[in-house]
Protein backbone atom coordinates (compact mmCIF):
# COMPACT_ATOMS: atom_id res chain seq x y z
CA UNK A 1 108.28 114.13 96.24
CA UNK A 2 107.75 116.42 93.16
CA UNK A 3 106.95 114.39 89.98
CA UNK A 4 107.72 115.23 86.08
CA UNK A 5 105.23 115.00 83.99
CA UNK A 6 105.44 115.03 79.87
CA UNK A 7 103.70 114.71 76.60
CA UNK A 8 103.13 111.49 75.40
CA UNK A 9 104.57 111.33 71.26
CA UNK A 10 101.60 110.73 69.08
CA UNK A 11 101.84 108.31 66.00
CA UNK A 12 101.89 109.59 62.60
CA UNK A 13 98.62 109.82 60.43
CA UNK A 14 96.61 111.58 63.78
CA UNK A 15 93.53 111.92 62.07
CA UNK A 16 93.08 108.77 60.01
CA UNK A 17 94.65 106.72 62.75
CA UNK A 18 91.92 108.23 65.68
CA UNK A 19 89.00 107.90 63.80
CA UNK A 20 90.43 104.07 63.62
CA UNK A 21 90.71 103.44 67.41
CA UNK A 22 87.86 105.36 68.10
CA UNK A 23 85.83 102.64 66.21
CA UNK A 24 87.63 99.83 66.68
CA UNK A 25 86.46 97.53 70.28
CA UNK A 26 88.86 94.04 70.81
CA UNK A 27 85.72 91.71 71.47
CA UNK A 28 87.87 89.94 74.80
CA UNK A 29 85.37 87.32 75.59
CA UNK A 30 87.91 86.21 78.71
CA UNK A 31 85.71 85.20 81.29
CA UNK A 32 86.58 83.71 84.93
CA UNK A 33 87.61 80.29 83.91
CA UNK A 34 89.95 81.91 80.82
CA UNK A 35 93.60 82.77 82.21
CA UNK A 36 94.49 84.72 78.38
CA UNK A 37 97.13 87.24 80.15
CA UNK A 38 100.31 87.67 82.51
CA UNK A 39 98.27 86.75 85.69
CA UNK A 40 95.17 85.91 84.58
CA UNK A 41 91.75 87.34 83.86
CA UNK A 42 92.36 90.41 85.88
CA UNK A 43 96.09 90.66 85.61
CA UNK A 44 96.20 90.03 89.48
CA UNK A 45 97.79 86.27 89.46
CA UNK A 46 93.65 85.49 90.74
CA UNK A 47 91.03 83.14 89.63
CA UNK A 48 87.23 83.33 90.72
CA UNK A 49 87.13 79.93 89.97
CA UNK A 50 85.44 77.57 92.92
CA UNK A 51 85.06 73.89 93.91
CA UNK A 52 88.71 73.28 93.46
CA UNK A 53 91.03 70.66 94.59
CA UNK A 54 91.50 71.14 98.68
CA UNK A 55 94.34 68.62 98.84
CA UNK A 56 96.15 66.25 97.44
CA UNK A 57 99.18 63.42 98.35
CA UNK A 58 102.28 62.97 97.72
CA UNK A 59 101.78 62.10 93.98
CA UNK A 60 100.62 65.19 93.27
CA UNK A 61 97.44 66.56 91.46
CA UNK A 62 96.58 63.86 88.32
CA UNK A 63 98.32 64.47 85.29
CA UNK A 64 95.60 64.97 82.15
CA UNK A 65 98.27 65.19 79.71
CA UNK A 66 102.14 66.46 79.11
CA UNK A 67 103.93 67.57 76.66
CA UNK A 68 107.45 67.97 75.28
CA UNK A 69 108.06 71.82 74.67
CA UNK A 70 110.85 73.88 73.52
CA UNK A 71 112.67 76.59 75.56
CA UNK A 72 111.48 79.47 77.24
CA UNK A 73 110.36 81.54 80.31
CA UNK A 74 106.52 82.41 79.68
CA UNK A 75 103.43 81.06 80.95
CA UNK A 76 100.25 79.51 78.87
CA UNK A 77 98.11 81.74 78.28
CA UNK A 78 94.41 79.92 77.49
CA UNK A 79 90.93 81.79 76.21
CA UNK A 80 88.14 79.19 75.59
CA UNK A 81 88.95 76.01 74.13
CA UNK A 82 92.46 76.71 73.43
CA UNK A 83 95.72 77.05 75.17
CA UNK A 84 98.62 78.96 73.47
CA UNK A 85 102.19 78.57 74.30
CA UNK A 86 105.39 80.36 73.08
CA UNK A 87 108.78 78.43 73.00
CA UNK A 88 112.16 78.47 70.70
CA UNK A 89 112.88 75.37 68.48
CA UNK A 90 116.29 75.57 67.08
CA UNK A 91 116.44 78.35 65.26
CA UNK A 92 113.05 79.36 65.26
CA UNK A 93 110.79 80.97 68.11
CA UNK A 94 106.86 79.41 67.80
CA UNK A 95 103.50 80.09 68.94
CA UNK A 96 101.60 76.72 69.67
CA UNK A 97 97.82 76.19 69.86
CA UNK A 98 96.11 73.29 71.45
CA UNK A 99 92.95 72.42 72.55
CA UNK A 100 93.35 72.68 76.02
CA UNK A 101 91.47 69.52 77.08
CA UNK A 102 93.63 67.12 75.36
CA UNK A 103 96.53 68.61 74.32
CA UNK A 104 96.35 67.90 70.60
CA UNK A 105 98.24 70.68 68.78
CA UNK A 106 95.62 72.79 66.38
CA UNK A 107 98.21 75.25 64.71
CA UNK A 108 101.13 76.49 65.12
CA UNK A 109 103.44 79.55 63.65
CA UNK A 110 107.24 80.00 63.24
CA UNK A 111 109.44 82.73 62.52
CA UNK A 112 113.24 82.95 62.17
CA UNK A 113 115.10 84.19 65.95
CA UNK A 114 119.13 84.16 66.62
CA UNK A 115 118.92 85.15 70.05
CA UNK A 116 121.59 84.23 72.71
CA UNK A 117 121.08 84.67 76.34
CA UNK A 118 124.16 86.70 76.94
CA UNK A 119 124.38 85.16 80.68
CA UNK A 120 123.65 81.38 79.29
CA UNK A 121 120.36 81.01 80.41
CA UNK A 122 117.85 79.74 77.64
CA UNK A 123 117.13 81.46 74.06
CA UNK A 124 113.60 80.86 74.31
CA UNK A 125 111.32 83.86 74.80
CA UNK A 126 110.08 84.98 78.24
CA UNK A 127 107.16 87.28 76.87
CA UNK A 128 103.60 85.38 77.95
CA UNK A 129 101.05 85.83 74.68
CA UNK A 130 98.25 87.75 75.37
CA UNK A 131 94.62 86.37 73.85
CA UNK A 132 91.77 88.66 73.28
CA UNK A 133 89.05 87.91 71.24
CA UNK A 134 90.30 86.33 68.32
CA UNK A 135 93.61 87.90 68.11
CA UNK A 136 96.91 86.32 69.61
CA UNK A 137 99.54 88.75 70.56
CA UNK A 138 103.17 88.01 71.22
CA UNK A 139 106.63 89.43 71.96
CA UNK A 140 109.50 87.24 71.35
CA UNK A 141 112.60 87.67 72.75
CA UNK A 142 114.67 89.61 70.36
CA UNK A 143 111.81 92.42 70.23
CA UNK A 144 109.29 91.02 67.62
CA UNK A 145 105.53 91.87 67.92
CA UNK A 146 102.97 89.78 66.42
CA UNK A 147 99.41 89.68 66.01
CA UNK A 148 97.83 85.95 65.21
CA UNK A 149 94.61 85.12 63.90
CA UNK A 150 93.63 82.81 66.86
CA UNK A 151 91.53 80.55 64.57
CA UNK A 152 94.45 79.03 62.59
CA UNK A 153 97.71 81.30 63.37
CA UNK A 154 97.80 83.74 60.35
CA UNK A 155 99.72 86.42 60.69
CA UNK A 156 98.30 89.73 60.85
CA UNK A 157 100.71 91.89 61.46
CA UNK A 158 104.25 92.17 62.55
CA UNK A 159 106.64 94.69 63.95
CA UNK A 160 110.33 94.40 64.50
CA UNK A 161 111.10 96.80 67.63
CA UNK A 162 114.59 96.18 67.61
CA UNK A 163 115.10 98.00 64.03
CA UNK A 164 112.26 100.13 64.19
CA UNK A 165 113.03 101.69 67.55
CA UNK A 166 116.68 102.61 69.32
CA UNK A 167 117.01 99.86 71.82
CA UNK A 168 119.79 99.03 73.59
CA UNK A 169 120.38 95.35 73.93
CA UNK A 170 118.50 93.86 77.55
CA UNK A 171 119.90 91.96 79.82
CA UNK A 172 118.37 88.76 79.63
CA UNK A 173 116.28 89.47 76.39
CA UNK A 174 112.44 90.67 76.29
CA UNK A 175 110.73 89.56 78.93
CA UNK A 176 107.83 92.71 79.40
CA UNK A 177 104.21 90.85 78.35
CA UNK A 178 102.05 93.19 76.03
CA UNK A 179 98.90 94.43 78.01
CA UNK A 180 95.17 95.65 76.07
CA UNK A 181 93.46 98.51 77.33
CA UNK A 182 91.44 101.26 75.76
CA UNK A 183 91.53 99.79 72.33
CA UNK A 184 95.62 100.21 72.32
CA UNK A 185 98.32 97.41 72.81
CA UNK A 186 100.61 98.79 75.45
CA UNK A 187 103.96 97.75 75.65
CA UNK A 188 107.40 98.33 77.25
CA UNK A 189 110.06 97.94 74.54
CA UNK A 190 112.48 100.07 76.47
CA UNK A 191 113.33 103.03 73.15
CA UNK A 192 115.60 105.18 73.25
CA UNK A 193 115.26 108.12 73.93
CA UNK A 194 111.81 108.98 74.70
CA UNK A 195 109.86 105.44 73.35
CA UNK A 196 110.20 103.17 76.49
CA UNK A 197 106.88 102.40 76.35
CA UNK A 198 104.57 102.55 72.96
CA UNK A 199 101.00 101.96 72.26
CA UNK A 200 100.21 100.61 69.29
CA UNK A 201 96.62 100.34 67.39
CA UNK A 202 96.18 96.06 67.82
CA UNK A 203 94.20 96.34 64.47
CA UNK A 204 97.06 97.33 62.31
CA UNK A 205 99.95 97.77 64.45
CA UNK A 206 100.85 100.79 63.91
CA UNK A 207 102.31 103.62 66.44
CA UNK A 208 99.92 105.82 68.50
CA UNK A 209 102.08 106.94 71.06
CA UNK A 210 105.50 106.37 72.43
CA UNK A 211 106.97 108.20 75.80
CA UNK A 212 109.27 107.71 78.49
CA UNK A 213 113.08 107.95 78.98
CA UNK A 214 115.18 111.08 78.31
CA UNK A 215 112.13 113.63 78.82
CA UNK A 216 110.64 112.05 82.03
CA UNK A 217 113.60 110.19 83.60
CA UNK A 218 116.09 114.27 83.51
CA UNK A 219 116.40 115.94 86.81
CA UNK A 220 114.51 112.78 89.09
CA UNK A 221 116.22 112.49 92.39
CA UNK A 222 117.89 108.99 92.60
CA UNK A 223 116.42 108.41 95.98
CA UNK A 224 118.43 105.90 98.12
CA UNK A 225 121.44 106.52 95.84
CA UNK A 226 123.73 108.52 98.50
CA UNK A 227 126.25 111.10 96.75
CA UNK A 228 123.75 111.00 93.90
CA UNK A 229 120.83 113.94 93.46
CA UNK A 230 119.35 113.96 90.08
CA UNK A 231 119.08 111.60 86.61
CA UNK A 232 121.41 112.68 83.92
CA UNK A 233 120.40 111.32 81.16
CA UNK A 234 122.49 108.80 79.06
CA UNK A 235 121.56 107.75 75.17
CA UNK A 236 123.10 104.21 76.05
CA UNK A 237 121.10 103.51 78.95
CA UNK A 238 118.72 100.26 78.81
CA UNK A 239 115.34 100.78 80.12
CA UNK A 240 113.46 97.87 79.39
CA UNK A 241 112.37 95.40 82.82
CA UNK A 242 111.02 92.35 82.96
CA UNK A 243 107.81 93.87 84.53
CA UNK A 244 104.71 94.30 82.70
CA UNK A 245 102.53 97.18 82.65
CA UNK A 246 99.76 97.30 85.54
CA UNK A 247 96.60 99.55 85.16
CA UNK A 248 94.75 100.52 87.32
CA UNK A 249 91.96 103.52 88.41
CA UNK A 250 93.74 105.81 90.97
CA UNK A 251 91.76 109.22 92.65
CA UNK A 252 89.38 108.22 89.59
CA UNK A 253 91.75 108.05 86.90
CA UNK A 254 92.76 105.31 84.86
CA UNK A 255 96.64 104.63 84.90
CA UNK A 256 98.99 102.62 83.00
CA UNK A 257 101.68 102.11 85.88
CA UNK A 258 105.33 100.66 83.44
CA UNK A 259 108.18 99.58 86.41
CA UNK A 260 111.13 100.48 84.14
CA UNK A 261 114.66 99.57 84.59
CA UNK A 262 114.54 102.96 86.14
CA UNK A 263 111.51 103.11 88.16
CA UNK A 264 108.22 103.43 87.83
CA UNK A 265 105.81 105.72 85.78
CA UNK A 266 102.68 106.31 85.05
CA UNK A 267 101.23 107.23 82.05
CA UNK A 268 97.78 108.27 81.28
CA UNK A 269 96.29 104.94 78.53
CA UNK A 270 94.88 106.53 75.54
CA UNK A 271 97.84 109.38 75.81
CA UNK A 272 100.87 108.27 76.84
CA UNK A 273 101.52 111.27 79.05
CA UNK A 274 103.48 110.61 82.20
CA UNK A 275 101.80 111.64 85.41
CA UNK A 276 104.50 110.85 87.43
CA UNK A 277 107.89 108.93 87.59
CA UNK A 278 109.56 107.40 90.78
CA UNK A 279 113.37 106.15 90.72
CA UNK A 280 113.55 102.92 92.06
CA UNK A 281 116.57 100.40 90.73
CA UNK A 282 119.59 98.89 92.14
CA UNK A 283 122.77 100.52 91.91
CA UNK A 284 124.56 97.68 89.92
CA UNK A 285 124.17 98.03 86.53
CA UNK A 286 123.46 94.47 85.86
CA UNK A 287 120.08 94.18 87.46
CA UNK A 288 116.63 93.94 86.35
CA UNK A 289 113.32 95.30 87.65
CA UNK A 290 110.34 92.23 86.92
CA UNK A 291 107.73 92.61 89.19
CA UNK A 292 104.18 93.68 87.95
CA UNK A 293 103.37 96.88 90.17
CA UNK A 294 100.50 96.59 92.47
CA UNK A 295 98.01 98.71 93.11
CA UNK A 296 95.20 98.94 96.09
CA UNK A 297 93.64 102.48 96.68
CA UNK A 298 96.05 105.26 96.00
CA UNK A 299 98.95 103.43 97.03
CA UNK A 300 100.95 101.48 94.44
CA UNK A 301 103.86 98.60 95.63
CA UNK A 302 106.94 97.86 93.85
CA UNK A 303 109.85 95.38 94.72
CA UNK A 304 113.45 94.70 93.45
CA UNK A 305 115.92 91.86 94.42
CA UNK A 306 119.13 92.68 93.48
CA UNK A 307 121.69 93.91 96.11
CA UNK A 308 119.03 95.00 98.65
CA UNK A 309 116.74 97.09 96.98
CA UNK A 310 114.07 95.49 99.03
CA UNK A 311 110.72 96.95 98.82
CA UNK A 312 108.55 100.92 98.69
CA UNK A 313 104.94 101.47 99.28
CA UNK A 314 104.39 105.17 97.57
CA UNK A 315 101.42 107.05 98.38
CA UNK A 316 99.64 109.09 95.29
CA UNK A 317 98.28 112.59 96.16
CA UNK A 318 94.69 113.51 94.87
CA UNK A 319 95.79 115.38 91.94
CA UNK A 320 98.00 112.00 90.65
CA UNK A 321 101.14 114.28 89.61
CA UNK A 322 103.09 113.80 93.21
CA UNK A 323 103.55 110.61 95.65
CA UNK A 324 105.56 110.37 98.42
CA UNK A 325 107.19 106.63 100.40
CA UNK A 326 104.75 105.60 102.72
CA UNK A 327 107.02 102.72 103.65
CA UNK A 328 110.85 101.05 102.37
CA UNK A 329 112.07 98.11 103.60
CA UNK A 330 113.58 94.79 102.54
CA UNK A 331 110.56 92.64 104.03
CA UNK A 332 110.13 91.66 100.52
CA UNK A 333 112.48 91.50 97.39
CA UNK A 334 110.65 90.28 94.85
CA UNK A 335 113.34 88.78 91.69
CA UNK A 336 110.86 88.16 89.22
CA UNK A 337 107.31 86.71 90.35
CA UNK A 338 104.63 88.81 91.45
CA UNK A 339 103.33 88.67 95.07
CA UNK A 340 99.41 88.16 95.76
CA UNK A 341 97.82 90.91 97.22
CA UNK A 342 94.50 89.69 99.20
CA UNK A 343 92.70 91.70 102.36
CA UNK A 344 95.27 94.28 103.29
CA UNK A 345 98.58 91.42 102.73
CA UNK A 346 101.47 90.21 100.59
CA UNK A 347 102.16 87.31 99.67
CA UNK A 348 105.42 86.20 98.08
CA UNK A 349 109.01 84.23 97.34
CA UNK A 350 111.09 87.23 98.71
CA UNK A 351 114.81 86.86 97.53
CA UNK A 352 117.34 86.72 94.75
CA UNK A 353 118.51 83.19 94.35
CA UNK A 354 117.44 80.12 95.35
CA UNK A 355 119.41 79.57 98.92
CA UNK A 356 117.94 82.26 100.50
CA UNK A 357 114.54 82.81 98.88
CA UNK A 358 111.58 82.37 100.82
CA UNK A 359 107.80 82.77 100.69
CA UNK A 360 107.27 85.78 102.87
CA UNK A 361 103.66 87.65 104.12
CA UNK A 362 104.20 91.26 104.35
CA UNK A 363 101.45 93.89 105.66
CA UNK A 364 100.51 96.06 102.47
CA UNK A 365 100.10 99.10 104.56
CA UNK A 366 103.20 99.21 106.69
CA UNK A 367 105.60 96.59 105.01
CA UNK A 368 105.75 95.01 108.48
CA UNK A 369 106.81 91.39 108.00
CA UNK A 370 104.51 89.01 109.61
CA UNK A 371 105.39 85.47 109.25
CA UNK A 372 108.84 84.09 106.98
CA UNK A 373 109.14 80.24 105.77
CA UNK A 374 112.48 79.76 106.01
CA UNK A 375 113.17 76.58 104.01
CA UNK A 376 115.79 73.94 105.10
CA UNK A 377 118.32 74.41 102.35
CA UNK A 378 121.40 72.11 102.02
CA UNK A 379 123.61 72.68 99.31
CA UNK A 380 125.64 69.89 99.49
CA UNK A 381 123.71 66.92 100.28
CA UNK A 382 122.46 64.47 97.82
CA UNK A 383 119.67 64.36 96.56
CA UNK A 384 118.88 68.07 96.74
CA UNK A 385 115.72 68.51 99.29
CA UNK A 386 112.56 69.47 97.43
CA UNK A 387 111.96 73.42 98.10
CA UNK A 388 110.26 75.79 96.61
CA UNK A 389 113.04 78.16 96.33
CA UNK A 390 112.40 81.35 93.69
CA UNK A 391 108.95 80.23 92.99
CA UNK A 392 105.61 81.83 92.21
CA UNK A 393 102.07 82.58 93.29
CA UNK A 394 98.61 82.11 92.07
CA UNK A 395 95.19 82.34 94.23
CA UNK A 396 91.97 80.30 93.94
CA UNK A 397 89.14 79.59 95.91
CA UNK A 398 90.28 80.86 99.07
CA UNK A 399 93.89 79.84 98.93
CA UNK A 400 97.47 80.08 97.63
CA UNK A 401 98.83 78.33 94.68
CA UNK A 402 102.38 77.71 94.87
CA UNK A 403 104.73 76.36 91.78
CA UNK A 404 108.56 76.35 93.21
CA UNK A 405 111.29 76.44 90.96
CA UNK A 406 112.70 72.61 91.03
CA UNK A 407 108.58 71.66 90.70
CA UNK A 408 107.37 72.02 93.88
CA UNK A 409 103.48 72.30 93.96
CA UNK A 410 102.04 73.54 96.87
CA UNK A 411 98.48 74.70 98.23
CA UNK A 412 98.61 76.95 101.21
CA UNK A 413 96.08 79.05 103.30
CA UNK A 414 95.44 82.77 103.03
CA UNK A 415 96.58 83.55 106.95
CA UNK A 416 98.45 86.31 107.49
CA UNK A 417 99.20 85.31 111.10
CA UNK A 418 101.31 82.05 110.54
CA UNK A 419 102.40 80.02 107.33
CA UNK A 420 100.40 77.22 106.52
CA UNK A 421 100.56 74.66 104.00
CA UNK A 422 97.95 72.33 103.26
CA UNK A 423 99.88 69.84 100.88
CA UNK A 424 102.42 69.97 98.66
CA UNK A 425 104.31 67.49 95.82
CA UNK A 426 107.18 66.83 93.88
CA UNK A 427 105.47 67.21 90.05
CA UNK A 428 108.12 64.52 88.40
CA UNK A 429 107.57 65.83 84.93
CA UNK A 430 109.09 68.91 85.73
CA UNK A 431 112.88 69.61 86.83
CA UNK A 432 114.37 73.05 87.52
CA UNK A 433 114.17 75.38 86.33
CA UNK A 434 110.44 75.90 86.60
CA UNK A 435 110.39 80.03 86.02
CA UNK A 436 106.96 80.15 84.83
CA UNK A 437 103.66 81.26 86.58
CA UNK A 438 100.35 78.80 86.41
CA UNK A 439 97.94 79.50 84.54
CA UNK A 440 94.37 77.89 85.93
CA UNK A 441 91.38 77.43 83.62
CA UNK A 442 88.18 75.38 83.98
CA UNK A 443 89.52 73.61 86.95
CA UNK A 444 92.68 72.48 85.40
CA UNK A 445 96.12 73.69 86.10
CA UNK A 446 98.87 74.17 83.82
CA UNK A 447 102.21 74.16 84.78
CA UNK A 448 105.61 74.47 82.71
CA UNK A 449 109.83 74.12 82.86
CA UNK A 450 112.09 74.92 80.08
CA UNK A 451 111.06 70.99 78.60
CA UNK A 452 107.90 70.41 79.52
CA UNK A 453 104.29 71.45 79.72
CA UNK A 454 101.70 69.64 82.01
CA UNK A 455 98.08 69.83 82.45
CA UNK A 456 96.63 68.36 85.74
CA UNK A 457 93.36 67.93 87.06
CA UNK A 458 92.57 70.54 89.58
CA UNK A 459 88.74 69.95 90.05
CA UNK A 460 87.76 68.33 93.59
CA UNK A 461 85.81 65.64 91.66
C-alpha cells in the first residue's frame, strides 16, 4: 500500500524559536518506580518494579488512603514524591497535587470549564497530565493546554486550542494525553485543516509545527470501506481520537505514530512530516479511535471497537514511506484501553460494551486468538456479578494487572496458552464506572472512578 507523505507546517519566528529548542533539555528525572505519563515510565502500561504483592484475598490489596475526587476519565500520573490528578469541580476543571504517601493535598490550580458531555457521560476531563521534570502538563477537556510549575502549581503558560486552532467539536471531549519527545510537546488536538497534530516548544508554548488532515488524509484508499476508493476531504470532519501519540524507532528512525479518527500516521518528531498514513476507522460516524498504537520491530498494531472494526497488524517497509496488512481480524477490538504487549502476545479487554467484553490473548504476529475469558454476565439478576467487563491492563513483576470497570482488581499470569488468574477483589471504594488505567509507583497502586481515588499497598511486605 502506497503511502502520502507531506511537509510538516513550521511555527512562526523559525530562527529565534530553533535556536530555543535546540538549547532547551526537559530534565525528566522519571525513573522505574515514577508512573508521570499515559502508561507509565515507558508509555507501554509496564513497570520494572519487583518484589510486589503475589496475591491477595477477598478484601483486596490494603487501602493506604482514599480520597473524594471530582469527575473525570484520566489516570494519576506520579513523579517522585508527588501524585497529580486532574478532575472537574462544578464549574471549574483542577489539577491536584499530593504527596503520594499520605495523600495530603500540597497545591492545587483551577481554571474556569463549561463543558457538557454531549452523550451524558461526565464533564470532567479525560486527558492524563504528563510530569517531567518540574513542569506539569495538562489538557482539559474543552482543549486547554497548560504548563504547571510542579513545585506549587503556577501557571506557566496556557493555550486555548479550541480558539486558536479550527476544531470541530469531539465526540466525547479531549481525551488525547500530551506526549514529550525531542524537546517538543506533541499533541493531537485534531485542527482543521492541516493541524491535527501540533508540537509545541514546552518552554513557552508556542507552535513549532502543526500537520495532518486535508494534505495527508486526500486520495488514501478507505480500505475495508466497499464502494468507497479514496478520502475526499471534508473541512467539517473531526479528527481528534482518544489515542495518544506512540513513538517509537522503526528501520532506525524515530517515529511519532498519532491513531487519528482517521487512521494512523506517522510523523517524523522534530518535523512534523508525515511518513505515512493508513485509513483505519469505523464506518459510523459516531465512533472513536482510543487505543495507543503499538509498536514491536517494524510492525505497528492498532485496534477499534465500534461496529467490527476489529483489529490490523501493518508491516513497515525499510524505507518507512509504505506498509502493507500483515494481518485483520476481530480477535481483538480494543474500545479504549490499551492491550499489553509482552514476548510475541496481546493482552487485552476486547469489546465495545460491557456484556460482551472480555480479556482476550491474541498472537502479535498472526492475530491468531489463543485463549478468550468469557465472563458469566447476567443482566438481570440482582446484585450484578462482579466482572471485569471494559477494563484495563497494567504489567509488573512478571504478571498482569487488571482494574475492571465496576472495581474489579485482578492479578493474572503472563501465559499465553490458557487464562489464569491468581486472585482477584471487589475494591468497595470504587463503583462503576472505573474508566481509568493504574498507575503503580514505589510499590503502591493507585486506582480511580469518577468519585474516588485510592492508594493501596502493593508491596509483598
Amino acid at each position: 500500500m502506497k503511502s502520502f507523505p507531506n511537509r510538516g507546517r513550521l511555527g512562526g519566528a523559525r530562527p529565534a524559536l530553533a535556536a530555543l529548542i535546540a538549547g532547551f533539555a526537559v530534565a525528566c528525572t522519571a525513573g522505574a518506580a515514577d508512573w508521570p505519563q499515559f502508561l507509565g515510565p515507558a508509555r507501554n502500561g509496564t513497570s520494572t518494579e519487583t518484589n510486589l504483592l503475589e496475591k491477595w484475598d477477598a478484601s483486596g490489596p490494603k487501602v493506604l488512603w482514599e480520597k473524594d475526587i471530582g469527575t473525570g476519565y484520566c489516570s494519576p500520573s506520579v513523579l517522585g514524591e508527588k501524585l497529580i490528578y486532574f478532575d472537574r469541580v462544578g464549574g471549574e476543571e483542577v489539577v491536584h497535587c499530593l504527596n503520594k504517601k499520605t495523600g495530603a493535598e500540597i497545591w492545587k490550580s483551577a481554571y474556569p470549564s463549561k463543558f457538557q458531555d454531549p452523550y451524558g457521560y461526565n464533564n470532567g476531563p479525560r486527558s492524563q497530565p504528563l510530569l517531567a521534570g518540574n513542569k506539569c502538563f495538562t489538557f482539559g477537556a474543552e482543549g486547554k493546554i497548560r504548563c504547571l510549575d510542579l513545585k506549587d502549581g503556577t501557571v506557566l503558560w496556557q493555550r486555548d486550542t479550541a480558539k486558536e486552532f479550527e476544531i470541530p467539536e469531539a465526540f466525547f471531549g479531549v481525551g488525547s494525553s500530551p506526549v514529550l519527545e525531542d524537546n517538543l510537546l506533541i499533541v493531537a488536538i485534531g485542527g482543521q485543516p492541516n493541524s491535527g497534530v501540533v508540537a509545541l516548544n514546552p518552554e513557552t508554548g508556542k507552535t513549532v509545527w502543526e500537520n495532518v488532515g486535508e494534505i495527508n488524509w486526500t486520495g488514501i484508499p478507505m480500505t475495508a470501506w466497499p464502494g468507497e476508493k479514496k478520502v475526499e476531504w471534508r473541512k467539517y470532519e473531526k479528527q481528534a481520537s482518544y489515542s495518544t501519540p506512540a513513538i517509537a524507532t522503526v528501520n532506525g528512525k524515530k517515529l511519532v505514530f498519532c491513531f487519528m479518527r482517521q487512521g494512523l500516521v506517522a510523523l517524523e518528531p522534530k518535523t512534523g512530516v508525515c511518513d505515512f498514513s493508513f485509513w483505519f476507522r469505523a464506518r459510523v460516524d459516531e465512533s472513536v479511535n482510543a487505543m495507543s498504537p503499538i509498536v514491536v520491530d517494524n510492525d505497528v498494531f492498532i485496534s477499534g471497537a465500534y461496529y467490527h472494526v476489529g483489529s490490523v497488524l501493518l508491516k513497515i517497509h525499510p524505507d518507512n514511506k509504505e506498509i502493507h496488512e500483515g494481518w485483520r481480524s476481530t480477535s481483538l477490538e480494543m474500545h479504549w484501553s490499551t492491550p499489553i504487549y509482552y514476548d510475541g502476545y496481546l493482552y487485552g479487554f476486547s469489546g465495545r460494551n460491557e456484556p460482551d467484553a472480555r480479556l482476550r490473548c491474541v498472537h502479535y504476529k498472526s492475530g491468531e486468538l489463543m485463549w478468550d475469558n468469557d465472563e458469566t454476565w447476567a443482566p438481570h439478576s440482582t446484585p450484578q456479578p462482579a466482572v471485569y467487563g471494559r477494563g484495563s491492563l497494567i504489567m509488573a513483576d512478571g504478571k498482569l494487572i487488571a482494574l475492571g470497570e465496576g472495581g474489579k482488581l485482578g492479578l493474572f499470569k503472563l501465559n499465553s496458552r490458557k487464562m489464569e488468574e491468581i486472585c482477584h477483589a471487589q475494591i468497595t471504594q470504587l463503583e462503576h464506572p472505573c474508566w481509568s488505567t493504574p498507575a503503580l509507583s514505589e510499590k503502591c497502586l493507585y486506582i480511580r472512578s469518577e468519585k474516588k481515588l485510592v492508594s493501596l499497598k502493593f508491596s509483598r511486605d
